[in-house]
Protein backbone atom coordinates (compact mmCIF):
# COMPACT_ATOMS: atom_id res chain seq x y z
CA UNK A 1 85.70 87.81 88.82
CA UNK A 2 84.88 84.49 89.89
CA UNK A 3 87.63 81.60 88.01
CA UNK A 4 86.55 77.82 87.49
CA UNK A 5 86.41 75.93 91.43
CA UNK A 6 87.33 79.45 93.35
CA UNK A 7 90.80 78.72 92.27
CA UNK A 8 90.82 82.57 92.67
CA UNK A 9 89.91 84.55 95.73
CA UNK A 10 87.30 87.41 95.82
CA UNK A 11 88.36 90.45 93.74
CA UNK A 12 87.62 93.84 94.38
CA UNK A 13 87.42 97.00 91.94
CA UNK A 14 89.76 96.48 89.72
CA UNK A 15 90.81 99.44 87.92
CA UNK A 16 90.24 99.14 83.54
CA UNK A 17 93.81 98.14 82.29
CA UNK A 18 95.30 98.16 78.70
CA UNK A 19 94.29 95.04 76.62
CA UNK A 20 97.18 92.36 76.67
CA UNK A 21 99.27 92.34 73.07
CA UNK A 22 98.94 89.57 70.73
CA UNK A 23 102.29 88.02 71.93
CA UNK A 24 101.23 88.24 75.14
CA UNK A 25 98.01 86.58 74.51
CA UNK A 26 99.64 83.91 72.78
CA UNK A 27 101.92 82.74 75.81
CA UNK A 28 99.36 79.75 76.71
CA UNK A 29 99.27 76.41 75.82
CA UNK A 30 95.76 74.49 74.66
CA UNK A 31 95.81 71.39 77.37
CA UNK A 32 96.45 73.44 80.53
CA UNK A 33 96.11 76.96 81.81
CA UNK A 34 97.37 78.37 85.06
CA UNK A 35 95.53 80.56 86.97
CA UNK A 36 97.71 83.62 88.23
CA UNK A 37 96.30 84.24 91.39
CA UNK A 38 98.53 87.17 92.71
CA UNK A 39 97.18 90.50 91.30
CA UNK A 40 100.04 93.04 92.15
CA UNK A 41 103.35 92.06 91.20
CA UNK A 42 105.93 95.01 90.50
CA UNK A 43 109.65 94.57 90.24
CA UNK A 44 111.14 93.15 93.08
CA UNK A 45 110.59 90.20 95.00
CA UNK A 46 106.83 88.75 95.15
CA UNK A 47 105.48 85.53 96.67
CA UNK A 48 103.33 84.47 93.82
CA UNK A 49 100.73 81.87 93.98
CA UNK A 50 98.81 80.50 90.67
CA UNK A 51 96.29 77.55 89.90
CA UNK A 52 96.32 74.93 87.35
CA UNK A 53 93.00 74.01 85.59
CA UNK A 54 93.01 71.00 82.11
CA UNK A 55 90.67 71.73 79.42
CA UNK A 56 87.14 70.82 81.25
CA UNK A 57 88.20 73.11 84.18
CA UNK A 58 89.43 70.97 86.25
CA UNK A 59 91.99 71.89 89.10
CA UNK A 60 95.67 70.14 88.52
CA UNK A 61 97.22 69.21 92.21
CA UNK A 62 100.48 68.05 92.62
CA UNK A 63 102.93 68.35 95.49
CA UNK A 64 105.47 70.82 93.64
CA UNK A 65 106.10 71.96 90.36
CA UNK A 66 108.54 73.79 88.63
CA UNK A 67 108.08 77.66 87.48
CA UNK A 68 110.55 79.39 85.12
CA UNK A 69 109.92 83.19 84.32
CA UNK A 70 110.79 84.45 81.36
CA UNK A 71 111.20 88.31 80.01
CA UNK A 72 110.25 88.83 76.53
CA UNK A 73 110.94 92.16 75.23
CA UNK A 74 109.20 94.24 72.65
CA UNK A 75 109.66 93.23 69.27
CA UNK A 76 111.21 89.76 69.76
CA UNK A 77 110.06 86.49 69.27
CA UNK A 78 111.93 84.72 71.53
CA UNK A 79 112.31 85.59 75.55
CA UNK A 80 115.27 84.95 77.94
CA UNK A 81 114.80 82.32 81.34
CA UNK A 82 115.40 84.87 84.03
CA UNK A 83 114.68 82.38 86.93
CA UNK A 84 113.60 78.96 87.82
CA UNK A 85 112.32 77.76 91.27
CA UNK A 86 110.03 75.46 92.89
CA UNK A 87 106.21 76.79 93.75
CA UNK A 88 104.76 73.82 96.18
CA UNK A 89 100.90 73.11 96.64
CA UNK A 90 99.21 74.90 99.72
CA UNK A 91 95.64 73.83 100.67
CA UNK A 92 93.29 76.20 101.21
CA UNK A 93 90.44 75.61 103.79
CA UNK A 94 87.99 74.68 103.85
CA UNK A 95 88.52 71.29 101.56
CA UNK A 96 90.99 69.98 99.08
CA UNK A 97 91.48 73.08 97.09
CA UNK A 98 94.58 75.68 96.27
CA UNK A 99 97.10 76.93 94.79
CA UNK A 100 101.13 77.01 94.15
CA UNK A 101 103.45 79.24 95.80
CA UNK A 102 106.95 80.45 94.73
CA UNK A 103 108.73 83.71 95.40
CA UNK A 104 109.90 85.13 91.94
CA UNK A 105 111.96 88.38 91.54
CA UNK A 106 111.89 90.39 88.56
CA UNK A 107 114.27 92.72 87.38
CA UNK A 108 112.14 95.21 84.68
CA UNK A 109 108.30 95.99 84.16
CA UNK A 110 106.35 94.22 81.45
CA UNK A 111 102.70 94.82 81.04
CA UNK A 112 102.01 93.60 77.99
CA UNK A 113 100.10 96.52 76.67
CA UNK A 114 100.44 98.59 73.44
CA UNK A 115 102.36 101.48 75.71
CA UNK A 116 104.20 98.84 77.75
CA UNK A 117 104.77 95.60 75.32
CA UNK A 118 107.36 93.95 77.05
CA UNK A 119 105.69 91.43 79.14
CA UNK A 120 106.53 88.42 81.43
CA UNK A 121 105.75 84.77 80.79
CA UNK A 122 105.52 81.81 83.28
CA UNK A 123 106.48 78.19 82.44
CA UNK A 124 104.96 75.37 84.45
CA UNK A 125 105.98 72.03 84.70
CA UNK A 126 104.69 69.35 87.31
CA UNK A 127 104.07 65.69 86.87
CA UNK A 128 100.85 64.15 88.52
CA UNK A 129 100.75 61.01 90.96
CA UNK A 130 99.51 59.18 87.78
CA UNK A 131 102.30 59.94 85.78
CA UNK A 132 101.19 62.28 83.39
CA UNK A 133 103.31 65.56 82.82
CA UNK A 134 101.47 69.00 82.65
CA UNK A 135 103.22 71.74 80.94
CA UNK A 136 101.34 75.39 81.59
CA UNK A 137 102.28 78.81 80.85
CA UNK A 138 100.87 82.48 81.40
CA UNK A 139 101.50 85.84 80.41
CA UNK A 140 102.36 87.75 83.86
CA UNK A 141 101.76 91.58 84.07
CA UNK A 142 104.60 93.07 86.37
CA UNK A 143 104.23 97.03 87.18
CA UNK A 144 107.16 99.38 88.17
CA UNK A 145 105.54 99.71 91.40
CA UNK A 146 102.94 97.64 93.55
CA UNK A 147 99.90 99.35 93.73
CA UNK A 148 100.27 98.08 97.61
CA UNK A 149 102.81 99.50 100.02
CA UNK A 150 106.02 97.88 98.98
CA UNK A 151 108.32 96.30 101.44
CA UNK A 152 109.95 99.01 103.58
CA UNK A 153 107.72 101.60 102.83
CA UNK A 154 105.49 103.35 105.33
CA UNK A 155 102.32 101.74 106.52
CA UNK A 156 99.28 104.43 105.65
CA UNK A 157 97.78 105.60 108.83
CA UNK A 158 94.49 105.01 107.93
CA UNK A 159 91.61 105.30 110.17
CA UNK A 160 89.58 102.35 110.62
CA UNK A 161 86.39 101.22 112.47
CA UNK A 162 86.79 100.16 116.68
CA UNK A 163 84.72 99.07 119.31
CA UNK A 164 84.49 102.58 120.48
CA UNK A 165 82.63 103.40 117.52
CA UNK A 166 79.88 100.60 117.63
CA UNK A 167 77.77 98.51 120.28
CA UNK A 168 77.50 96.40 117.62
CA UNK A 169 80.33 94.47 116.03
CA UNK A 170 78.35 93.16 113.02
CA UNK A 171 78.41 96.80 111.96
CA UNK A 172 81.75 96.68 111.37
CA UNK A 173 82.84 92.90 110.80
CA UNK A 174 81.48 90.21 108.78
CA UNK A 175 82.89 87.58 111.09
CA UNK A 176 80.39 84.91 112.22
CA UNK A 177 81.54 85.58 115.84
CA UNK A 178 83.85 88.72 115.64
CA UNK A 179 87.29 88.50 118.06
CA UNK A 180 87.17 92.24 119.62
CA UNK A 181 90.57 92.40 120.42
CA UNK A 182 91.13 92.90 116.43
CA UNK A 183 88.57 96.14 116.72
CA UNK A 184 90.38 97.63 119.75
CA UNK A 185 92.84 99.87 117.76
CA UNK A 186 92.32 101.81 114.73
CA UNK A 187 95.59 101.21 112.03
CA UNK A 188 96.54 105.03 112.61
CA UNK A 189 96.60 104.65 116.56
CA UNK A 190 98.38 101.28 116.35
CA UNK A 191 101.39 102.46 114.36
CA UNK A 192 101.62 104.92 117.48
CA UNK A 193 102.07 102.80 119.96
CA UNK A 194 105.82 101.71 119.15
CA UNK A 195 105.11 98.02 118.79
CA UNK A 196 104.76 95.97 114.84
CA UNK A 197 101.14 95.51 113.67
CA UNK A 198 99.77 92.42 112.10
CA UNK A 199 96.63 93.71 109.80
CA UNK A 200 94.27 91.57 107.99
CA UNK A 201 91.99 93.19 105.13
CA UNK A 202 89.15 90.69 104.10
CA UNK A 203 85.73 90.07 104.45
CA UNK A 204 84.48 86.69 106.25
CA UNK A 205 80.95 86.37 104.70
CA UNK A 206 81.58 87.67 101.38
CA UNK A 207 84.93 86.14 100.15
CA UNK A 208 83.90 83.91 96.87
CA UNK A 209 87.32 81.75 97.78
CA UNK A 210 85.89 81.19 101.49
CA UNK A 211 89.74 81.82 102.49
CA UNK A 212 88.86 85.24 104.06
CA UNK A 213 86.91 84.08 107.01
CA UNK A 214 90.30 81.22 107.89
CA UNK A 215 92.49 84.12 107.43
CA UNK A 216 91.12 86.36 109.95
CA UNK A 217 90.27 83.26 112.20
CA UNK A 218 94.34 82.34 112.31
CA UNK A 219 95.39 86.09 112.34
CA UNK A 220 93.42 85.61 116.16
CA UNK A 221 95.05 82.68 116.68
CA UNK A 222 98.82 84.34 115.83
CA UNK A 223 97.25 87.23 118.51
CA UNK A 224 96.56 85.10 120.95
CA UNK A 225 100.59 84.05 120.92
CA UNK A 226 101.59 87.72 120.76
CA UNK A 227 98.83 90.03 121.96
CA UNK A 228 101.58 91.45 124.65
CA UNK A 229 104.30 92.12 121.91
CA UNK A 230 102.37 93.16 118.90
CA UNK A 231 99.01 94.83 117.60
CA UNK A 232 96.71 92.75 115.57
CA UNK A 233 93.42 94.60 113.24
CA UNK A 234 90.92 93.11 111.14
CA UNK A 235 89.58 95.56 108.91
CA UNK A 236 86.32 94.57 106.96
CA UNK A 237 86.64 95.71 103.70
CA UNK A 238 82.58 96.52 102.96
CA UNK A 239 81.15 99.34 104.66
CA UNK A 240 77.77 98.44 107.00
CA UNK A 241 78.59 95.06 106.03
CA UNK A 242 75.58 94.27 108.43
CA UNK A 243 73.27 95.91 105.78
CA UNK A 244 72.67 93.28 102.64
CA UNK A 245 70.69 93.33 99.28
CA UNK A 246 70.68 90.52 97.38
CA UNK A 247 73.25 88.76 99.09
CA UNK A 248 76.04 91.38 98.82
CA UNK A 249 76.34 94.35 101.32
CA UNK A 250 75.05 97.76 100.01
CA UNK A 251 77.57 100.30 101.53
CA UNK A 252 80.39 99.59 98.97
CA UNK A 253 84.39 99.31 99.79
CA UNK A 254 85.69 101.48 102.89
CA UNK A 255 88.23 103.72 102.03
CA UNK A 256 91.12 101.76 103.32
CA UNK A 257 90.95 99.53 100.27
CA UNK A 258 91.85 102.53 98.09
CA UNK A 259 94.26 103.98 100.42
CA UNK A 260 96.37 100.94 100.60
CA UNK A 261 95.65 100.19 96.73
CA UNK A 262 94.18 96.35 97.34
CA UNK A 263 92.50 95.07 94.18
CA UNK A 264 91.78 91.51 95.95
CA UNK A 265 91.17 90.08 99.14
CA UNK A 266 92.69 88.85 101.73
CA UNK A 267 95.91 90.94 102.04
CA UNK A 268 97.82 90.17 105.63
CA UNK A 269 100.36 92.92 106.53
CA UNK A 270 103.22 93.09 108.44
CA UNK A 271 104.13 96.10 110.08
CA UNK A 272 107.24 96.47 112.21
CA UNK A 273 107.22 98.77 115.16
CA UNK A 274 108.43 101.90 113.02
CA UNK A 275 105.61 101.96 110.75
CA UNK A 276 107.11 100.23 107.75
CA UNK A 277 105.89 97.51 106.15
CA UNK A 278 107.72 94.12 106.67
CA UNK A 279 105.86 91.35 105.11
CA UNK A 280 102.92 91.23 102.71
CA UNK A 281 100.77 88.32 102.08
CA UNK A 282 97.80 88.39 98.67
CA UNK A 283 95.63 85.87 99.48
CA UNK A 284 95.34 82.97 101.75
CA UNK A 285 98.54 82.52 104.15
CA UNK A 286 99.30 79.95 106.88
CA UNK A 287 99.53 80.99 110.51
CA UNK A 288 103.05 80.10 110.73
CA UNK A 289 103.98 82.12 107.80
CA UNK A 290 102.30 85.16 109.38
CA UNK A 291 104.15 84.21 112.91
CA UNK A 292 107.34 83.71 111.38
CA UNK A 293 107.15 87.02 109.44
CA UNK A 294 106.50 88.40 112.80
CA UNK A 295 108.90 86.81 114.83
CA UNK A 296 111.60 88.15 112.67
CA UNK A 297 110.98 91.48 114.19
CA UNK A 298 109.78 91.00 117.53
């Protein structure tokens, strides 16, 4: 699913979901839309990050803006505020573009379908350097669970593709100039070792967002800090991504994409050094973010 500029970052396959409601198709206003870039939220906390587009397409960017979520429950027209912070702009390389981020908890499911009406709604507000005041909103499907390993729950040991299964690292990377350290360990013998693991699903030369290739770049760069404390993986979410037909690689997803239920790419995990997942990152995240998440458990 590609979105106007690459506001969103490569999908994978997406399973078939209910259609939204009526009410939940109706949360949207006609001179901006938002762009809901995080695919998995489930009750909880989740770092959400979202888009603005106008009318023609084109990508609203402002230093901050203001997000309010609101629960609107089946059969009622109006929905209560359950929370208001501040999502601020992060660029996205390479370029000017990007999206808002915000952490937003929420307290019930809403999927706005005919078996789950209740939904969620987001309320944007942000002002642009020019003066003019954008007002967006979205409907905003929340599950019960992330189809993701939650926080605190165990990391699956899948096994993944190493060095000592290839002479050839373009068999198992899409990286222009693959890093072996992150090919040295598969995810099932790292979370043996005792120490966290910093794992970074995504494809390099396949991404439509063209964050994927960054990501992996600065996941080296975090290993190159902490290679002596930590594990770090790159897992290449195409099989034989060496092996291309009309510009897309033939082998289809590995199974690690199902096994650790990603519908997008990049994810970034955080494991700490009893298996459990720390920190989880959809889409493109800053090395510092990554470091700090890490640091907290080193």
């Amino acid at each position: 699913m590609v979105v106007s500029l690459a506001l969103v970052a490569c999908s994978t396959a997406v399973p078939p979901q209910e259609s939204p409601t009526p009410a939940a198709r109706q949360f949207g206003g006609p001179e901006y839309s938002v762009i809901l870039v995080t695919s998995d939220l489930a009750v909880g906390t989740n770092r959400v990050s979202f888009g603005i587009i106008d009318r023609d397409g084109m990508p609203v960017r402002t230093k901050e803006a203001q997000v309010q979520s609101v629960y609107l429950p089946p059969g009622v027209d109006g929905g209560e505020i359950r929370q208001t912070v501040t999502a601020r702009f992060q660029q996205w390389p390479p370029g000017e573009r990007g999206v808002y981020v915000t952490t937003l908890d929420f307290d019930l499911p809403g999927e706005a379908t005919e078996s789950n009406p209740g939904f969620w709604g987001l309320e944007i507000n942000t002002t642009t350097d020019s003066g003019v005041v954008v007002v967006a909103q979205t409907a905003a499907r929340v599950a019960e669970h992330s189809s993701t390993p939650g926080i605190g729950d165990p990391a699956p040991r899948s096994v993944t593709p190493t060095v000592r299964d290839t002479d050839d690292l373009s068999t198992i990377s899409s990286s222009g100039v693959p890093d072996p350290d992150l090919y040295q360990l598969s995810i099932d013998q790292a979370l043996d070792t005792g120490k966290p693991l910093v794992v970074v699903f995504a494809s390099p030369a396949f991404c439509v967002s063209a964050t994927c290739g960054p990501q992996v770049e600065l996941v080296g760069q975090v290993k190159e800090r902490h290679q002596d404390e930590a594990n770090f993986i790159h897992v290449e979410v195409f099989k034989n991504p060496h092996l291309i037909e009309g510009g897309r690689p033939t082998g289809g997803w590995v199974p690690t994409v199902d096994e650790w239920g990603m519908l997008s790419e990049p994810w970034t995990f955080v494991i700490d050094e009893k298996g459990l997942v720390h920190a989880k990152f959809e889409q493109f995240i800053p090395a510092e973010e990554i470091e700090a998440a890490l640091l907290e458990i080193l």
